[in-house]
C-alpha atoms as a PDB file:
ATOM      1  CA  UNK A   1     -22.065  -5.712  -0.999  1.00  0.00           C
ATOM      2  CA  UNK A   2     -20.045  -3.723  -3.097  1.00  0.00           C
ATOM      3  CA  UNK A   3     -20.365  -0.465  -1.029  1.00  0.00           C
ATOM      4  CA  UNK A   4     -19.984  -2.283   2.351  1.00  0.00           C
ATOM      5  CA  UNK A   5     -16.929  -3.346   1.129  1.00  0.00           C
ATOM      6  CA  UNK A   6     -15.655  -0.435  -0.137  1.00  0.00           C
ATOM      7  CA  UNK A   7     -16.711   1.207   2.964  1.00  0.00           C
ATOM      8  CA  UNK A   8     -14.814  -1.324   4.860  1.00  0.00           C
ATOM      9  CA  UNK A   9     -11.768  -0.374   2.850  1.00  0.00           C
ATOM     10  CA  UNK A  10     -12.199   3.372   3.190  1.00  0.00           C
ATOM     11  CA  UNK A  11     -12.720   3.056   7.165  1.00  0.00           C
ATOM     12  CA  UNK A  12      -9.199   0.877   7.259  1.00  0.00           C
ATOM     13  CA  UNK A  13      -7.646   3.119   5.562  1.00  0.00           C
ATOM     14  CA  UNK A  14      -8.228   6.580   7.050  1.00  0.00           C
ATOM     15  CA  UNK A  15      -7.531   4.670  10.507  1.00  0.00           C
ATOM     16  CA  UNK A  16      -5.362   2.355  10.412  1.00  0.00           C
ATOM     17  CA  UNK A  17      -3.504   4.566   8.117  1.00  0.00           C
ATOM     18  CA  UNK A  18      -2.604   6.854  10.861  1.00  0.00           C
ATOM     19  CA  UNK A  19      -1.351   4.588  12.313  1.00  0.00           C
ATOM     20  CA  UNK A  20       2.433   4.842  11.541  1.00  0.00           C
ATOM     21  CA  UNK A  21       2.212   7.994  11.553  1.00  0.00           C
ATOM     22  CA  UNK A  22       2.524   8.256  15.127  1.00  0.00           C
ATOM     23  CA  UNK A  23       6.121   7.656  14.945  1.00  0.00           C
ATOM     24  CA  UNK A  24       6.139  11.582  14.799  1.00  0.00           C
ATOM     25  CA  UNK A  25       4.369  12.334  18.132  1.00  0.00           C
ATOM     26  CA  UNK A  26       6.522   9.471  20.132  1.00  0.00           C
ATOM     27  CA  UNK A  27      10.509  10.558  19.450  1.00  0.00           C
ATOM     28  CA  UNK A  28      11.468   7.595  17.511  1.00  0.00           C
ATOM     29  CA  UNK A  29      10.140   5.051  19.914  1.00  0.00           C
ATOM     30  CA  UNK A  30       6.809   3.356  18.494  1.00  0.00           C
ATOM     31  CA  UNK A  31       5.948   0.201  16.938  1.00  0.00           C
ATOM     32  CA  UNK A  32       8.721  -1.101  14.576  1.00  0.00           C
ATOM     33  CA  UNK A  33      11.299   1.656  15.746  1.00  0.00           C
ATOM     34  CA  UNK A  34      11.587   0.720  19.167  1.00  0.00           C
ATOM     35  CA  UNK A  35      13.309  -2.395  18.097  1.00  0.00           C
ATOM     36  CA  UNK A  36      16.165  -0.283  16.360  1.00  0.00           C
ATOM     37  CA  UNK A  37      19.419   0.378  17.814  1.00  0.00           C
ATOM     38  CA  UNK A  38      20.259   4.032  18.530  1.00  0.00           C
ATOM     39  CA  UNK A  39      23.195   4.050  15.662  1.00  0.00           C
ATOM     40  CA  UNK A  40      20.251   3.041  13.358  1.00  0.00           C
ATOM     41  CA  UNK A  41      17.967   5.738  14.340  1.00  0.00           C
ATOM     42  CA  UNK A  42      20.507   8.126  14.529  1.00  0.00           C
ATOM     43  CA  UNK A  43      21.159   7.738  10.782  1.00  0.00           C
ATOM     44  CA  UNK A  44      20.056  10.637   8.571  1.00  0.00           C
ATOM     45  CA  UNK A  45      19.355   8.464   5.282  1.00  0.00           C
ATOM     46  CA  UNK A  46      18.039   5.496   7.168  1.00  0.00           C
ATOM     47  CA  UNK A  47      15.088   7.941   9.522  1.00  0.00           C
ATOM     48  CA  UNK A  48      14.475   9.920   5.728  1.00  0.00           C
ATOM     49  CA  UNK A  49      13.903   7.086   4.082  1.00  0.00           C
ATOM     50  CA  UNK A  50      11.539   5.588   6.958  1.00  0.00           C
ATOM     51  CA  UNK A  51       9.141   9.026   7.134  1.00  0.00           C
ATOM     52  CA  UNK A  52       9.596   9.405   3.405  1.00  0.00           C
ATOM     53  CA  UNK A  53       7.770   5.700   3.387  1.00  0.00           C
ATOM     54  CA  UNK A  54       5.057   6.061   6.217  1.00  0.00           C
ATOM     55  CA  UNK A  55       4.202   9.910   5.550  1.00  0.00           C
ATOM     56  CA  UNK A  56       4.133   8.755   1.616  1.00  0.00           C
ATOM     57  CA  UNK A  57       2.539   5.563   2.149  1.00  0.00           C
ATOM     58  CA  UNK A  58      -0.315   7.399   4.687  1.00  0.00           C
ATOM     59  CA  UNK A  59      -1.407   9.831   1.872  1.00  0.00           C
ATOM     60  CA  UNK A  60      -1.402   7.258  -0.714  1.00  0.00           C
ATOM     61  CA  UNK A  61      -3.468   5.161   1.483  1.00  0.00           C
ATOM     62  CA  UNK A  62      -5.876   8.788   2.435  1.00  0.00           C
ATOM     63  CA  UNK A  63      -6.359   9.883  -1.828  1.00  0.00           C
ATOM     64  CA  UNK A  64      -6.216   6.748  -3.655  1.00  0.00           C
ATOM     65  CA  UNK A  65      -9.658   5.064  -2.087  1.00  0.00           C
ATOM     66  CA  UNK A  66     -11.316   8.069  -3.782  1.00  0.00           C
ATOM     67  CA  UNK A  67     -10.276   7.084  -7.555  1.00  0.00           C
ATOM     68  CA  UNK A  68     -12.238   3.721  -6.835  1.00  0.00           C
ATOM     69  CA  UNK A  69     -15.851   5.656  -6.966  1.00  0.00           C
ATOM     70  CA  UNK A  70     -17.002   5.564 -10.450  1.00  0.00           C
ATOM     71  CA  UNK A  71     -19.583   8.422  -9.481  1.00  0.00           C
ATOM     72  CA  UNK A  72     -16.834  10.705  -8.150  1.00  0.00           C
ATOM     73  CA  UNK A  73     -14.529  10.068 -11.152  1.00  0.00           C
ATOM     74  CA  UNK A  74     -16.853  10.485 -14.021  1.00  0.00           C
ATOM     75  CA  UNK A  75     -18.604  13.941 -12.051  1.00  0.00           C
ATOM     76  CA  UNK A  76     -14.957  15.059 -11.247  1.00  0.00           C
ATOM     77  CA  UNK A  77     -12.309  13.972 -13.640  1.00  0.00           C
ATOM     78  CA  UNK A  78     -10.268  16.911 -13.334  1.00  0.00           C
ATOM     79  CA  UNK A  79     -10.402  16.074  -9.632  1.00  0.00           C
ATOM     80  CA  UNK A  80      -9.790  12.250 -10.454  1.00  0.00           C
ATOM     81  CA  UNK A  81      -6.360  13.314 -12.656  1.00  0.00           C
ATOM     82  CA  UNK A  82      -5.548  16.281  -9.658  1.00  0.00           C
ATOM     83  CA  UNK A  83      -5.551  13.073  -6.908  1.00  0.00           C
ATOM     84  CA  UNK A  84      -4.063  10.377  -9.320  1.00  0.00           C
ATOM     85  CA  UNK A  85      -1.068  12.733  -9.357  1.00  0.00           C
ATOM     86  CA  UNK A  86      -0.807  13.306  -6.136  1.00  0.00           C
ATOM     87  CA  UNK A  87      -1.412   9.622  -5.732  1.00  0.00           C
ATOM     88  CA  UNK A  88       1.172   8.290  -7.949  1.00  0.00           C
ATOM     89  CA  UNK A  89       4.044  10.838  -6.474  1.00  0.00           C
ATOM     90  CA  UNK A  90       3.343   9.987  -2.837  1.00  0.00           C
ATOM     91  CA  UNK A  91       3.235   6.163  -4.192  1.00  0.00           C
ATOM     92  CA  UNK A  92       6.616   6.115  -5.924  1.00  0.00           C
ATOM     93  CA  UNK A  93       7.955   8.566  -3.038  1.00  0.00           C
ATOM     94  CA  UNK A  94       6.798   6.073  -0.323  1.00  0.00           C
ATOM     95  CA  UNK A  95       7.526   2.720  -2.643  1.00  0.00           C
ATOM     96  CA  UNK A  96      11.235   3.862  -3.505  1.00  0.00           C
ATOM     97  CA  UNK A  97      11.729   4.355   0.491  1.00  0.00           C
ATOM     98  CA  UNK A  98       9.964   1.370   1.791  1.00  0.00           C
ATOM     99  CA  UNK A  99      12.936  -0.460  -0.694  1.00  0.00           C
ATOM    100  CA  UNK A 100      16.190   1.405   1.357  1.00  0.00           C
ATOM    101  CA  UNK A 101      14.665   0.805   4.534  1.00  0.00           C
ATOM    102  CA  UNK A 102      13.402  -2.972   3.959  1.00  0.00           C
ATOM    103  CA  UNK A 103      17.237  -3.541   4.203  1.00  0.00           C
ATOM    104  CA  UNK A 104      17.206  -2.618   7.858  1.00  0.00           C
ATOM    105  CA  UNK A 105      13.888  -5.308   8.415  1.00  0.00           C
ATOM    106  CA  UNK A 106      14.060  -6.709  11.644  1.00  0.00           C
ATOM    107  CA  UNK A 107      14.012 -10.596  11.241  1.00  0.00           C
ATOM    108  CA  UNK A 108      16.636 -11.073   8.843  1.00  0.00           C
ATOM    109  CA  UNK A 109      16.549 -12.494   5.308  1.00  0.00           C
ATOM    110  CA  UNK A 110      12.642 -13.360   4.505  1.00  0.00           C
ATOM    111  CA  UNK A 111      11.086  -9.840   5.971  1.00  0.00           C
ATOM    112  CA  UNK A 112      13.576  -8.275   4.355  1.00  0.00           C
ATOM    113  CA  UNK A 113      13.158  -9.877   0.872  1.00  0.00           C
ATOM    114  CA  UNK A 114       9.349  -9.546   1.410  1.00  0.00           C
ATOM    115  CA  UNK A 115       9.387  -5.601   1.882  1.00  0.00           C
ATOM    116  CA  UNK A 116      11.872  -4.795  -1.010  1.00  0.00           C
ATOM    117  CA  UNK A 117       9.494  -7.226  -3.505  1.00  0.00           C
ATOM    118  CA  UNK A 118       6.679  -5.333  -2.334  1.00  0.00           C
ATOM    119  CA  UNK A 119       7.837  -1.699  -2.632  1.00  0.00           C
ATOM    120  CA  UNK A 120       9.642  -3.105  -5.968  1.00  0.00           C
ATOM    121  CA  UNK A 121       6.391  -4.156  -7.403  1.00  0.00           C
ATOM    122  CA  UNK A 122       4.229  -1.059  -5.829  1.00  0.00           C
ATOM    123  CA  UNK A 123       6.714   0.769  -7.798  1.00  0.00           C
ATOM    124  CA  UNK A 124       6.804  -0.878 -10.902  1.00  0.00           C
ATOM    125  CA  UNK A 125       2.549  -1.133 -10.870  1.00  0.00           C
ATOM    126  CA  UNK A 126       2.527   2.287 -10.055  1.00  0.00           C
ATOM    127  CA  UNK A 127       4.808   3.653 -12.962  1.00  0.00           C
ATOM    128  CA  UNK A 128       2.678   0.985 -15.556  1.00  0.00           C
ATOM    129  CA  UNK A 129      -0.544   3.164 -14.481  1.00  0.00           C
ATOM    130  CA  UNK A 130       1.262   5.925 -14.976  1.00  0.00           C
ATOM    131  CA  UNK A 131       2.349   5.232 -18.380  1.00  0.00           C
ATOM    132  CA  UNK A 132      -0.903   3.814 -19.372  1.00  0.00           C
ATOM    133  CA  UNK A 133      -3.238   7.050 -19.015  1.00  0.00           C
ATOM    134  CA  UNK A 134      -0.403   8.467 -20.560  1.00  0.00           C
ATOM    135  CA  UNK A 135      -1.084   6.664 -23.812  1.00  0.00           C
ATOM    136  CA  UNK A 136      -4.615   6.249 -23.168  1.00  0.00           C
ATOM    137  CA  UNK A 137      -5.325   3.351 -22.528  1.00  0.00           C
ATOM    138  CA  UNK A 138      -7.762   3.336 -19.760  1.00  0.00           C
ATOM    139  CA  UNK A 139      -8.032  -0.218 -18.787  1.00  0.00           C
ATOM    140  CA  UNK A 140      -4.926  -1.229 -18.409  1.00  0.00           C
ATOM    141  CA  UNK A 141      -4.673   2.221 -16.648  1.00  0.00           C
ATOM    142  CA  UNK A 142      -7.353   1.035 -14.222  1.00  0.00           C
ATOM    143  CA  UNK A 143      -6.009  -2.623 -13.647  1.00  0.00           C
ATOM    144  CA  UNK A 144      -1.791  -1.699 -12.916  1.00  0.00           C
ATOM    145  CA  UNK A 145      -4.068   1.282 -10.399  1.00  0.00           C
ATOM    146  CA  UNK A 146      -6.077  -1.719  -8.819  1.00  0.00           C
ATOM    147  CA  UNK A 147      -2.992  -3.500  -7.873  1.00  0.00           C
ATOM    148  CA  UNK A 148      -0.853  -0.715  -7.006  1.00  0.00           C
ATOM    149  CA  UNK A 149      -3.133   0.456  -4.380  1.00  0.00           C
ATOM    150  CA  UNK A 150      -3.454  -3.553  -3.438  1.00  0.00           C
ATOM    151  CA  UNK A 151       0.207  -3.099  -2.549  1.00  0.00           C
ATOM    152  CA  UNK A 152      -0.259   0.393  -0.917  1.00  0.00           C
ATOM    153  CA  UNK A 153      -2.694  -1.559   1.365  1.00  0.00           C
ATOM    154  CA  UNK A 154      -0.557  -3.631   2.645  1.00  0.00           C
ATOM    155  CA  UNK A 155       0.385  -0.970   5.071  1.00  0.00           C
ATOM    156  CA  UNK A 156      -3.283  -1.529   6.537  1.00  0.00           C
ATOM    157  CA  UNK A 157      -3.090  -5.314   6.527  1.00  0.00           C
ATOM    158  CA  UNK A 158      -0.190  -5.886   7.780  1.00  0.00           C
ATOM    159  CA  UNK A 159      -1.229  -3.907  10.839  1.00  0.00           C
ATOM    160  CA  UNK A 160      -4.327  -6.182  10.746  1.00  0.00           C
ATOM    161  CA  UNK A 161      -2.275  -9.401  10.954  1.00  0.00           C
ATOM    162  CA  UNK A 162       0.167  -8.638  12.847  1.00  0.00           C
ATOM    163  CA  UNK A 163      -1.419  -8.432  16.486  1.00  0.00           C
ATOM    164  CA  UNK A 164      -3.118 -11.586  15.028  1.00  0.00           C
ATOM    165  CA  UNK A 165       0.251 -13.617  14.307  1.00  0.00           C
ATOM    166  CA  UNK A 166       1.925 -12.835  17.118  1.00  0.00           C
ATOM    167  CA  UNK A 167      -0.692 -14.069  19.377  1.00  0.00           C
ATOM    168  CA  UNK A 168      -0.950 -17.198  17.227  1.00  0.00           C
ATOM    169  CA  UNK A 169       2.908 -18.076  17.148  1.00  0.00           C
ATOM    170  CA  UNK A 170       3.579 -16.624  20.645  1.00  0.00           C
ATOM    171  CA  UNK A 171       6.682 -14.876  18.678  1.00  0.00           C
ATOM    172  CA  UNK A 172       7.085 -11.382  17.356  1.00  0.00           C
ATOM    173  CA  UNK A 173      10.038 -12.091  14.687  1.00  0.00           C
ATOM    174  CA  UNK A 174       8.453 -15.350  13.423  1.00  0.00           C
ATOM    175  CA  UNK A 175       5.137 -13.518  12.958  1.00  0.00           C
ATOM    176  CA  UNK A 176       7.393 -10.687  11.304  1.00  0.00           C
ATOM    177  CA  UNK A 177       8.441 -13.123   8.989  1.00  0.00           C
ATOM    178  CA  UNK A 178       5.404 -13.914   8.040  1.00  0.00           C
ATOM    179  CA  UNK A 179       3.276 -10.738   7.452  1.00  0.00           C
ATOM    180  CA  UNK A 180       5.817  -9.497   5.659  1.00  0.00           C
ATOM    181  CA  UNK A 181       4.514 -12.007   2.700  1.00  0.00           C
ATOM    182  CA  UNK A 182       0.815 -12.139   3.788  1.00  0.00           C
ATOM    183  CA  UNK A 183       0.355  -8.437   3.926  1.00  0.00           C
ATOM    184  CA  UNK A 184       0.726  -8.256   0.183  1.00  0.00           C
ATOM    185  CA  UNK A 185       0.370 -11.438  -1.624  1.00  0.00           C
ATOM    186  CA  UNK A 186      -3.115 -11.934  -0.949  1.00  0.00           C
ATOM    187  CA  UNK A 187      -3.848  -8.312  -1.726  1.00  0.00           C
ATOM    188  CA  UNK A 188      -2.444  -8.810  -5.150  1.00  0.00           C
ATOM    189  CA  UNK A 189      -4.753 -11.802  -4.930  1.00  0.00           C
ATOM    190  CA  UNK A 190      -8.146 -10.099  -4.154  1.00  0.00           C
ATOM    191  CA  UNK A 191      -7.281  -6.871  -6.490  1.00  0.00           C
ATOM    192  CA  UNK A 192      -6.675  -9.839  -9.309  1.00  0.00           C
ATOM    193  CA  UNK A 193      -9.900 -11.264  -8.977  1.00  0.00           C
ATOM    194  CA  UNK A 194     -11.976  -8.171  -8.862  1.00  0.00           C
ATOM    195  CA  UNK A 195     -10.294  -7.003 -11.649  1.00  0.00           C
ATOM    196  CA  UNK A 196     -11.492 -10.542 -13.430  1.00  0.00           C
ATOM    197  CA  UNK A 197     -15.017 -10.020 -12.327  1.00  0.00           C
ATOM    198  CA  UNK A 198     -15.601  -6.188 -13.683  1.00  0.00           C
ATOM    199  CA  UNK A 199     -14.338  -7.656 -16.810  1.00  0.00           C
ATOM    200  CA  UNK A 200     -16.277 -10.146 -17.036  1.00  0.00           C
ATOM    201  CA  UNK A 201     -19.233  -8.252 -16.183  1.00  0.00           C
ATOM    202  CA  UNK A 202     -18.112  -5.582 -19.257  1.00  0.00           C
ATOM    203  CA  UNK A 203     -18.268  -8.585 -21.399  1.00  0.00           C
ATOM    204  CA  UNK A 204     -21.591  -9.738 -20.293  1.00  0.00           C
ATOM    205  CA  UNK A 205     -22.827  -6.556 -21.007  1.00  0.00           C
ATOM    206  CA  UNK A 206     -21.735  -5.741 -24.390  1.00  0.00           C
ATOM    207  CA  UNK A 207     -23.212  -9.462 -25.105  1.00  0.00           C
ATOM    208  CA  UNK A 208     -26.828  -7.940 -24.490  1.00  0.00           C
END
């Protein structure tokens, strides 16, 4: 179960990662972009800050799947500390951008609120991690890593419920509205309570 699941997450990622990133082959006129004015898309910080946050977010999502196989890490763990890196610069890149441009969310007030908590918290998670392995301590290290990458999934669910919510409310903004809560919360959700069980599990174990 554990490896169909994490192949299941590894699959989402690496496709439906790509996703945004197709805003590069289409000249500004794809998914969430085509709903922008021209002023807005003609402004230099606003268009940085969006590819700083997809092309960010997309490697995040591509490298940080790899730090959840135990085998790889403890074989590889100057590999593991190369790809954290890498991980944590395109995260705080991506996170830092996705807060600028969650200003511009389409839908007003909630969406908007919803990204900038998200890439606020991504952030914050993200630089805990950080500062964790700095000082050693390795499972709180692993935990604020678990829910960062929750929050860099959200890219991947949102473009799972998305298509979803639309068809369900028959409205793009309201379902807008929506994922831009459900993409995330949940995740922080899941990551929380598979972080509960490995502990657990560690302190069945050292019970024997």
């Amino acid at each position: 179960m554990k490896e169909i699941l994490l192949f299941t997450m590894v699959t989402a990622a690496l496709l439906i990662g790509f996703f945004p990133l197709l805003n590069l082959m289409t000249d500004n006129k794809f998914g969430i972009l085509d709903m922008k004015s021209e002023s807005l898309l003609s402004d230099i910080f606003y268009t940085t800050g969006f590819y700083t946050h997809i092309i960010g977010a997309a490697f995040a999502l591509f490298v940080g799947w790899v730090q959840f196989n135990s085998k790889l890490r403890i074989k590889n763990l100057k590999w593991h500390q190369k790809i954290g890196k890498l991980y944590v610069i395109t995260s705080l890149l991506s996170s830092m951008a996705s807060i600028y441009i969650g200003f511009y969310a389409s839908g007003g007030l909630i969406p908007t609120l919803g990204f900038i908590t998200l890439g606020a918290i991504w952030f914050c998670l993200t630089v805990s991690g950080f500062i964790a392995i700095m000082n050693k301590r390795i499972a709180q290290h692993q935990k604020m890593m678990m829910y960062s990458y929750a929050c860099c999934f959200a890219g991947v669910t949102l473009r799972l419920y998305l298509p979803v919510l639309i068809i369900y409310f028959g409205d793009f903004i309201l379902a807008y509205k929506v994922v831009a809560w459900l993409c995330w919360v949940p995740n922080l959700l899941v990551a929380s309570l598979i972080i509960k069980s490995i502990k657990r599990k560690q302190v069945s174990i050292s019970s024997l």
